[in-house]
Protein backbone atom coordinates (compact mmCIF):
# COMPACT_ATOMS: atom_id res chain seq x y z
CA UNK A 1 -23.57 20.22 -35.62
CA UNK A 2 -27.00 20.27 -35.61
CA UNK A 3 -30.55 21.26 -33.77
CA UNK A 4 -31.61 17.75 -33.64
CA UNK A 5 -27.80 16.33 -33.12
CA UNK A 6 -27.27 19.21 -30.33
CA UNK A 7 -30.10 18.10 -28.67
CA UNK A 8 -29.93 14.39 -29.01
CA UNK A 9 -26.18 14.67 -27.15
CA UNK A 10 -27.73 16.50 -24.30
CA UNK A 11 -30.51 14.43 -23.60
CA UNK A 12 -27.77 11.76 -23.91
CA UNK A 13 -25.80 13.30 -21.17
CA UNK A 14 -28.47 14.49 -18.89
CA UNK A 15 -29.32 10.19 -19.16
CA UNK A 16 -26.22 9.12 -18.39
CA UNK A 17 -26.36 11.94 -15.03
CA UNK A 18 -29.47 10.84 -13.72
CA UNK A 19 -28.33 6.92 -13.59
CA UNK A 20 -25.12 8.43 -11.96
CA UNK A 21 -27.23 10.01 -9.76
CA UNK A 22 -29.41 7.47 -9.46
CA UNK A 23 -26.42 4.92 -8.17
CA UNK A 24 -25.12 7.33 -5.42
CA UNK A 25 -28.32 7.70 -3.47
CA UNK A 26 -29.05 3.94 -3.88
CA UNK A 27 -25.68 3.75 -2.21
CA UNK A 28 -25.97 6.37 0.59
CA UNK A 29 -29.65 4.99 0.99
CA UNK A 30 -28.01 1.89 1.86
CA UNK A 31 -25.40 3.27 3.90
CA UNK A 32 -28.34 5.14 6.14
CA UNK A 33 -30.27 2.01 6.26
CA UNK A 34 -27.20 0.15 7.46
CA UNK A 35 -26.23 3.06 10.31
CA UNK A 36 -30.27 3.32 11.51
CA UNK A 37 -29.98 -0.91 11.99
CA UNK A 38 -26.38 -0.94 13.46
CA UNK A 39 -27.85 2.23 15.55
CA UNK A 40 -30.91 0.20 16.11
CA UNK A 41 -28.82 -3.43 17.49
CA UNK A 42 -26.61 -1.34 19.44
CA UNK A 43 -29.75 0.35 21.37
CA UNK A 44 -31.10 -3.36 21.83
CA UNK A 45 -27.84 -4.71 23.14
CA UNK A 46 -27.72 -1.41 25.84
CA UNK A 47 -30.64 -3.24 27.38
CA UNK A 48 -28.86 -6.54 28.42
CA UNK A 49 -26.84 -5.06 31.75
CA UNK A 50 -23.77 -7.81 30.48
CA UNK A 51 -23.53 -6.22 27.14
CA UNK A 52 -24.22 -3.06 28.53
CA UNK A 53 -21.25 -2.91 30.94
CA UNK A 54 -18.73 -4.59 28.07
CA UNK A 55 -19.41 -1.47 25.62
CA UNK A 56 -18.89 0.90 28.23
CA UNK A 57 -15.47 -0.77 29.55
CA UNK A 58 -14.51 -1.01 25.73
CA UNK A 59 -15.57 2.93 25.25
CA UNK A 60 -13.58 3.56 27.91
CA UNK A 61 -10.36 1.61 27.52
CA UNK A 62 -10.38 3.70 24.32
CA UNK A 63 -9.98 7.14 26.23
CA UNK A 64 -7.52 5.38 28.42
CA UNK A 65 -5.33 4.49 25.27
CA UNK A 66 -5.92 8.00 23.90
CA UNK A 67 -5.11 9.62 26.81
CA UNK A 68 -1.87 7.86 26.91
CA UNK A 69 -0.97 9.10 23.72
CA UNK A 70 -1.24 12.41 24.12
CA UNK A 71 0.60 12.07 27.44
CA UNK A 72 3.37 10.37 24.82
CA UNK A 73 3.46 12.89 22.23
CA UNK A 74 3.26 15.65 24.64
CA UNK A 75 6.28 14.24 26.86
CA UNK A 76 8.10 13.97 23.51
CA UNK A 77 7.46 17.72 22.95
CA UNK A 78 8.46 18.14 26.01
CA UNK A 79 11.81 16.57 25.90
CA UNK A 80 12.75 18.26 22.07
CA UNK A 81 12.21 21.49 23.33
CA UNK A 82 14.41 20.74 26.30
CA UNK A 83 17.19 19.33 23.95
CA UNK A 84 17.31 22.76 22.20
């Protein structure tokens, strides 16, 4: 293999990274655009009291259902190591 052949494959490859390259942070630049604007409606919903109160009963009925699973899988811990 060649200078000029050696050469010609690594430029060829160092191409072919960049547009690699070049794809993944037109795709996480996207994916940050798309977080600051969900980021951005969420903060504009907060300021309707309705909305407000709906997100907050939703964030917390999450904990709630949470909660009650580790209460499960801790009551089933409970009960195997009682069954021993």
């Amino acid at each position: 293999m060649g200078i000029k052949t050696f050469f010609k494959k690594a430029f060829g490859d160092m191409k072919q990274s960049a547009r690699a390259q070049h794809e993944v942070d037109r795709a996480n630049f996207a994916a940050a655009k798309a977080e600051s604007k969900a980021q951005w409606e969420e903060a504009k919903a907060m300021g309707n009291p309705e909305t407000a109160k709906k997100i907050m009963q939703e964030q917390r009925d999450a904990q709630i259902a949470e909660a009650n699973d580790r209460i499960a899988a801790a009551q089933k811990r409970i009960d195997a190591t009682k069954n021993k």
